[in-house]
N, C-alpha and C. Protein backbone atom coordinates (compact mmCIF):
# COMPACT_ATOMS: atom_id res chain seq x y z
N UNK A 1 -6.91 3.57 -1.08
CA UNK A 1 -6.25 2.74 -0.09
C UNK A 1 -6.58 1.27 -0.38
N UNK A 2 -5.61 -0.02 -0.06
CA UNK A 2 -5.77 -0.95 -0.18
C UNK A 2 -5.46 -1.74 0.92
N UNK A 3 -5.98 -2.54 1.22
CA UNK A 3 -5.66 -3.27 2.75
C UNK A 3 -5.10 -4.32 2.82
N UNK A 4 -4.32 -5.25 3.77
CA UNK A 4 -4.02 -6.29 4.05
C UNK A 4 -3.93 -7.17 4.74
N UNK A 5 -4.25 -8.88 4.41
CA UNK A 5 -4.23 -9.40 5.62
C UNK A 5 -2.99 -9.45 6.29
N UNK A 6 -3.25 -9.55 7.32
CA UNK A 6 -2.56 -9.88 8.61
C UNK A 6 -1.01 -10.33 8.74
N UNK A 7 0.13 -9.52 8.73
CA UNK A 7 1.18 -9.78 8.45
C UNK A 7 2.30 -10.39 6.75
N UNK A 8 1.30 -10.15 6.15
CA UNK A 8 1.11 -10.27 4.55
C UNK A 8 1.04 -9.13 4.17
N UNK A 9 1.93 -9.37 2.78
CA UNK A 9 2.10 -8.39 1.34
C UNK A 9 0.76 -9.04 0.17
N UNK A 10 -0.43 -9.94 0.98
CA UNK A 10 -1.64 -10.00 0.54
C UNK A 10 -2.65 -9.02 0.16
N UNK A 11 -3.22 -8.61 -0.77
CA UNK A 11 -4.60 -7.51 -0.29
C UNK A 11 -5.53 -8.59 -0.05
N UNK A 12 -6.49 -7.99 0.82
CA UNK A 12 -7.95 -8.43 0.90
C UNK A 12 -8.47 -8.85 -0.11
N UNK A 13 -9.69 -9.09 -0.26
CA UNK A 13 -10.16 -9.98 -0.94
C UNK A 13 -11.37 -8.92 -1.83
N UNK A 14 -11.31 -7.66 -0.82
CA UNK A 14 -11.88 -6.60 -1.21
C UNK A 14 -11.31 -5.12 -1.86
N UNK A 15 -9.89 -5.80 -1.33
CA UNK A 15 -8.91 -4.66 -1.96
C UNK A 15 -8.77 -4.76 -3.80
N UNK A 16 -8.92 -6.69 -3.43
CA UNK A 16 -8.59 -6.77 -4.72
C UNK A 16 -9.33 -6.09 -6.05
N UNK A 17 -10.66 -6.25 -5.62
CA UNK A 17 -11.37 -5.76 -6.32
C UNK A 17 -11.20 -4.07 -6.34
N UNK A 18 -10.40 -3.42 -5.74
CA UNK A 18 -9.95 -1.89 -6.24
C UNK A 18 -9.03 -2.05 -7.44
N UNK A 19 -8.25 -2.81 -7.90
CA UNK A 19 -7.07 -2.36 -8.49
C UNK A 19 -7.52 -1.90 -9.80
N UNK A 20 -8.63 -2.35 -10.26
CA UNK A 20 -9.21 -1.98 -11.68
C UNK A 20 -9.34 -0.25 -11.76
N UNK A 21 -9.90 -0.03 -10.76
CA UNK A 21 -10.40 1.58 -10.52
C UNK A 21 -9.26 2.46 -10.57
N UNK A 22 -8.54 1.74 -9.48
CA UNK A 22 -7.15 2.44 -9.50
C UNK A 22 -6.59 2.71 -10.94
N UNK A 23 -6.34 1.23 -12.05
CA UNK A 23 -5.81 1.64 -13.12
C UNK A 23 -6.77 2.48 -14.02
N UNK A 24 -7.94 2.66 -14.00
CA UNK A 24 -8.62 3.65 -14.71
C UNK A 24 -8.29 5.01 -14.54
N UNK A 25 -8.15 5.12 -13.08
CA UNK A 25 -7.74 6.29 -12.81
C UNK A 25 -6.18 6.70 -13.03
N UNK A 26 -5.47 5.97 -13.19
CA UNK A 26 -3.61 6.19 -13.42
C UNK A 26 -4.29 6.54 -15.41
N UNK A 27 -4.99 5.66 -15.71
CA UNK A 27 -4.87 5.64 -17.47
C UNK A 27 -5.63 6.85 -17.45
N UNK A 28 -6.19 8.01 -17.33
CA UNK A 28 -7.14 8.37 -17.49
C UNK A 28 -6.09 10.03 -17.91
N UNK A 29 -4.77 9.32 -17.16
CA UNK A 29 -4.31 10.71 -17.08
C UNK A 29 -2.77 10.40 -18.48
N UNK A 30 -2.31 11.64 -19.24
CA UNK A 30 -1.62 11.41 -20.23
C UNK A 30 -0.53 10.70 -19.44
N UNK A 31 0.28 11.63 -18.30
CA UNK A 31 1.39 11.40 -17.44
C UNK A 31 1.23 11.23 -16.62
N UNK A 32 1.32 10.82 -15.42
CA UNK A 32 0.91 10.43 -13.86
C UNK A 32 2.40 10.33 -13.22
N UNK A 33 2.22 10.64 -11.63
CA UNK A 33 3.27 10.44 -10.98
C UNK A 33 2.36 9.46 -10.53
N UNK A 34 3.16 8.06 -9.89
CA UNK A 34 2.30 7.54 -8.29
C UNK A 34 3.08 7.35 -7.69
N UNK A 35 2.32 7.54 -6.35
CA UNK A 35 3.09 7.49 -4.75
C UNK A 35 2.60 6.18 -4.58
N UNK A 36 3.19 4.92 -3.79
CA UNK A 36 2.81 3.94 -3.00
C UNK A 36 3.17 3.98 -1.85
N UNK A 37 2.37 4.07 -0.90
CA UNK A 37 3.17 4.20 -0.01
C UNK A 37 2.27 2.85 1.26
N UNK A 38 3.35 2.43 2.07
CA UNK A 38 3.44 0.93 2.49
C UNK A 38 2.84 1.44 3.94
N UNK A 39 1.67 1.19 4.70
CA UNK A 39 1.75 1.14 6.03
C UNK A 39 1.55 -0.75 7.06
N UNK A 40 1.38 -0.27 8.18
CA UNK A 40 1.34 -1.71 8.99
C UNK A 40 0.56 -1.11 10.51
N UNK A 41 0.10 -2.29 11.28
CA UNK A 41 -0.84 -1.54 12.50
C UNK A 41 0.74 -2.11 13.64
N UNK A 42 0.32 -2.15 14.67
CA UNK A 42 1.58 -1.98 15.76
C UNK A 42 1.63 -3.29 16.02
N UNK A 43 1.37 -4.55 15.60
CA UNK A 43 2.06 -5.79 16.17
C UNK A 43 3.14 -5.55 16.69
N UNK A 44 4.23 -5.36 15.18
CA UNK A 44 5.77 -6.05 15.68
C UNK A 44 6.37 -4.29 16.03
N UNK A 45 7.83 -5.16 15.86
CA UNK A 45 8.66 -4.04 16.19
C UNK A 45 8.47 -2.78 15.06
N UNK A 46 9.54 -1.99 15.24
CA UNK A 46 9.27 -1.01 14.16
C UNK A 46 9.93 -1.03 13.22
N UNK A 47 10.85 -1.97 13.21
CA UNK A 47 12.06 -2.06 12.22
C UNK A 47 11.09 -3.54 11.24
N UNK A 48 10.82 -4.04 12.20
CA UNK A 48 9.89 -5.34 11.05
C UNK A 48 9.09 -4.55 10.30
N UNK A 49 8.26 -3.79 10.96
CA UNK A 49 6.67 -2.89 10.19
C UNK A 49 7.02 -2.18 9.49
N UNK A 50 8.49 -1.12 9.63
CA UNK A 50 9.25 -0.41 8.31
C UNK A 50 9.39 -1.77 6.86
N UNK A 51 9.67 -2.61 7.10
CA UNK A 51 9.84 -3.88 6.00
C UNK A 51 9.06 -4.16 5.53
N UNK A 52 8.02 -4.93 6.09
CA UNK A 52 7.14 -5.17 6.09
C UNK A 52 6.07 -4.27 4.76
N UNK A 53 5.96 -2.99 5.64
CA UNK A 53 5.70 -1.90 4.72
C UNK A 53 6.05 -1.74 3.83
N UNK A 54 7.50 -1.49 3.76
CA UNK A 54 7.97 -1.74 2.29
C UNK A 54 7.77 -2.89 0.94
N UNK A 55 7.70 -4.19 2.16
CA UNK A 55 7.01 -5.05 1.14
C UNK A 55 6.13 -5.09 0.39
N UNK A 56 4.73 -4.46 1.51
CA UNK A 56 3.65 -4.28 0.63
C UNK A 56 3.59 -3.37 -0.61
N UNK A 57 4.36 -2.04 -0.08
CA UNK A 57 4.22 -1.13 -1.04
C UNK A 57 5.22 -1.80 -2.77
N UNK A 58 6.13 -2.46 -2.38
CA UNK A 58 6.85 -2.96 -3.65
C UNK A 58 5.94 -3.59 -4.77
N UNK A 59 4.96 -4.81 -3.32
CA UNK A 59 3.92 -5.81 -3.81
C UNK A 59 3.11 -5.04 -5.10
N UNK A 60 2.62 -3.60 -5.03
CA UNK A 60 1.79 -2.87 -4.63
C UNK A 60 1.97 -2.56 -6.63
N UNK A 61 3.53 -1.68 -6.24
CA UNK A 61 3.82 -1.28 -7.55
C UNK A 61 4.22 -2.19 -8.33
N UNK A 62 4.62 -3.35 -8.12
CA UNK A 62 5.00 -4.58 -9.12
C UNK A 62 3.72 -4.78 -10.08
N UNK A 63 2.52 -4.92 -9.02
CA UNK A 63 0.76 -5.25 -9.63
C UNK A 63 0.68 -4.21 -10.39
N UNK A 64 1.02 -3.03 -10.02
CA UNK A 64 0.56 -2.29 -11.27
C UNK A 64 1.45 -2.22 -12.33
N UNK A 65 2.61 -2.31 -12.44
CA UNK A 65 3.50 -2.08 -13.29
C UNK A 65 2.79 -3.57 -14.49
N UNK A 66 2.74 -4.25 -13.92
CA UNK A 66 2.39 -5.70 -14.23
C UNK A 66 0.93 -5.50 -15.35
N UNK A 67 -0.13 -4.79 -14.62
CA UNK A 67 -1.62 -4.64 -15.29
C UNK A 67 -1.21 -3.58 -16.32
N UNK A 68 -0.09 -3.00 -16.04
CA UNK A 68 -0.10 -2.39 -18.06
C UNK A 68 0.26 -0.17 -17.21
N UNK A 69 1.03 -0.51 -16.25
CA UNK A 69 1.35 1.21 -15.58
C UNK A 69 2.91 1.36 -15.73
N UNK A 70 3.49 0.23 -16.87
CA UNK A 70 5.01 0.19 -16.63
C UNK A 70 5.67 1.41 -16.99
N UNK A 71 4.85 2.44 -17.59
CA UNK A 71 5.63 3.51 -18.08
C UNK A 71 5.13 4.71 -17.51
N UNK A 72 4.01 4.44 -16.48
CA UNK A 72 4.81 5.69 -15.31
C UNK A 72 5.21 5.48 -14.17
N UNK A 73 5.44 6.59 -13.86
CA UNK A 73 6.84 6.84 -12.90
C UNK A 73 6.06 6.69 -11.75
N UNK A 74 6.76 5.08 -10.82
CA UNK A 74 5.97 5.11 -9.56
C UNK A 74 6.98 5.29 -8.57
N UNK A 75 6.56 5.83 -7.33
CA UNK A 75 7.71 6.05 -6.33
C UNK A 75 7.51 5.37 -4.85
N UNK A 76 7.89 4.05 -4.36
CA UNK A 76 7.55 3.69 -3.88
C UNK A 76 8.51 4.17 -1.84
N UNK A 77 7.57 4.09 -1.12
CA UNK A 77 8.41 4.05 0.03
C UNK A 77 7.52 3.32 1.40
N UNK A 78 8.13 3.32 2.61
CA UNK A 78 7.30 3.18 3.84
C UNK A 78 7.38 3.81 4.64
N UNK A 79 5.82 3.42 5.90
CA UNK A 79 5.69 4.34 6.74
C UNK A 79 6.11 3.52 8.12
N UNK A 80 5.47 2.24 7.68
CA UNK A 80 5.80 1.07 9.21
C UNK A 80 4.38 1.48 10.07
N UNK A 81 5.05 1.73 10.67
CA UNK A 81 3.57 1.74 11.77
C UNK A 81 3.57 3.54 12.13
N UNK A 82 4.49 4.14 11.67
CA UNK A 82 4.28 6.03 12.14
C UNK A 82 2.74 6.14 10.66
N UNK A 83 1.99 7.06 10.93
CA UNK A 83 1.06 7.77 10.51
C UNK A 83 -0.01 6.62 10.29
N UNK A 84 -0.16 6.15 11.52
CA UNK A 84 -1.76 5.01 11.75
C UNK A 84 -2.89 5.93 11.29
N UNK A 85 -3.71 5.38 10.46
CA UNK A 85 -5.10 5.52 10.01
C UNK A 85 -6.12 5.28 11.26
N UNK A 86 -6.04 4.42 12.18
CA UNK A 86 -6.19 4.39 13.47
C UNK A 86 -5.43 4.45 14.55
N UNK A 87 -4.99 5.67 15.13
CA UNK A 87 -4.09 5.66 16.45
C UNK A 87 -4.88 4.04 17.31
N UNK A 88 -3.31 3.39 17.51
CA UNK A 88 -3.55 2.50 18.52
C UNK A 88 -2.20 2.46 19.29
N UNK A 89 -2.50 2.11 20.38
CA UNK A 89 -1.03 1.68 20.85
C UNK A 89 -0.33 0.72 20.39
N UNK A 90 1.23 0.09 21.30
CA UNK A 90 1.90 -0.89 20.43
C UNK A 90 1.28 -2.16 20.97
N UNK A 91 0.89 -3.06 20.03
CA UNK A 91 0.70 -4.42 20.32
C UNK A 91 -1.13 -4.55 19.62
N UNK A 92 -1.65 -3.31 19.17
CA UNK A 92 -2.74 -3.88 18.75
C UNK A 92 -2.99 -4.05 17.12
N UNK A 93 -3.83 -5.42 17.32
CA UNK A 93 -4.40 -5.63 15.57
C UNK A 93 -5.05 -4.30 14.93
N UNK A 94 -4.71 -3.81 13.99
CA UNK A 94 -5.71 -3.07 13.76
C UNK A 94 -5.50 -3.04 11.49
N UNK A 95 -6.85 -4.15 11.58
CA UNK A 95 -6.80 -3.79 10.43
C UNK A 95 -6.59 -2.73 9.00
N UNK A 96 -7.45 -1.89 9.24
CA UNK A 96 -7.50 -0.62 8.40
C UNK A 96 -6.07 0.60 8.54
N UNK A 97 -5.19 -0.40 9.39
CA UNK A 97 -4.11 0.38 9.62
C UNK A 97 -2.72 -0.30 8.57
N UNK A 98 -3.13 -1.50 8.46
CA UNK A 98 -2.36 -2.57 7.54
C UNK A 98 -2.75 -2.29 5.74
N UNK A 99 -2.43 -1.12 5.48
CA UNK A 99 -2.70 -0.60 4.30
C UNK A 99 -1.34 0.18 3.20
N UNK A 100 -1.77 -0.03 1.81
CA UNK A 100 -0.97 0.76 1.26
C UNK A 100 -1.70 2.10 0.62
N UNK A 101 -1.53 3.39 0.94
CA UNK A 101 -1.82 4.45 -0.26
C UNK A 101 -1.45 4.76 -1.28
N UNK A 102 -2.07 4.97 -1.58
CA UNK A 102 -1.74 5.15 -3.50
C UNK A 102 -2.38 6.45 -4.18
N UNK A 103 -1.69 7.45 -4.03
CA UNK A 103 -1.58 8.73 -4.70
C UNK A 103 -1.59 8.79 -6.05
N UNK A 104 -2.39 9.21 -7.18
CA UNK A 104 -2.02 9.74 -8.60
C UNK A 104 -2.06 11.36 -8.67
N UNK A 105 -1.14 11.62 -9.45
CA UNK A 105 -0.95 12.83 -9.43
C UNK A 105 -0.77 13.02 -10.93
């Protein structure tokens, strides 16, 4: 998982420092599928946080395609704010909910 600030297709400052691991682990394998998948915590509406989401997750696979993953097959989509990492209601910050997953298979 990788996180983001606050209404941004940004990672953290701590996320950043995952992406290396991540590509060890995509290279490690001959063929790989990856999933990206885009989440957001409940600020906005749900139609922004579906976007939103999607942004990140695009952000997500561009970086890797970019660090040298252009030739496997990534599949990107969003969640918006359905399947919170922390149930919150609508209107709260919730960091660790402002995330993208990233599946290798």
């Amino acid at each position: 998982m990788l996180f983001f600030d606050l209404g941004t297709s940004n990672l953290t400052a701590e996320s950043k420092k995952e992406l290396p691991r991540i590509l060890d682990r995509a290279r490690a394998r001959k063929t790989a599928d990856i999933s990206v998948i885009g989440h957001t915590d409940t600020l906005e509406s749900a139609s922004f946080n579906y976007l939103l989401g999607l942004k990140r997750a695009k952000a997500i696979a561009e970086k890797l395609r970019h660090l040298g993953l252009e030739n496997m097959e990534l599949s990107v989509e969003s969640q918006g704010l359905r399947n919170l990492l922390v149930p919150t209601p609508m209107g709260v910050a919730e960091p660790r909910n402002r995330r993208v997953e990233i599946t290798i298979r």
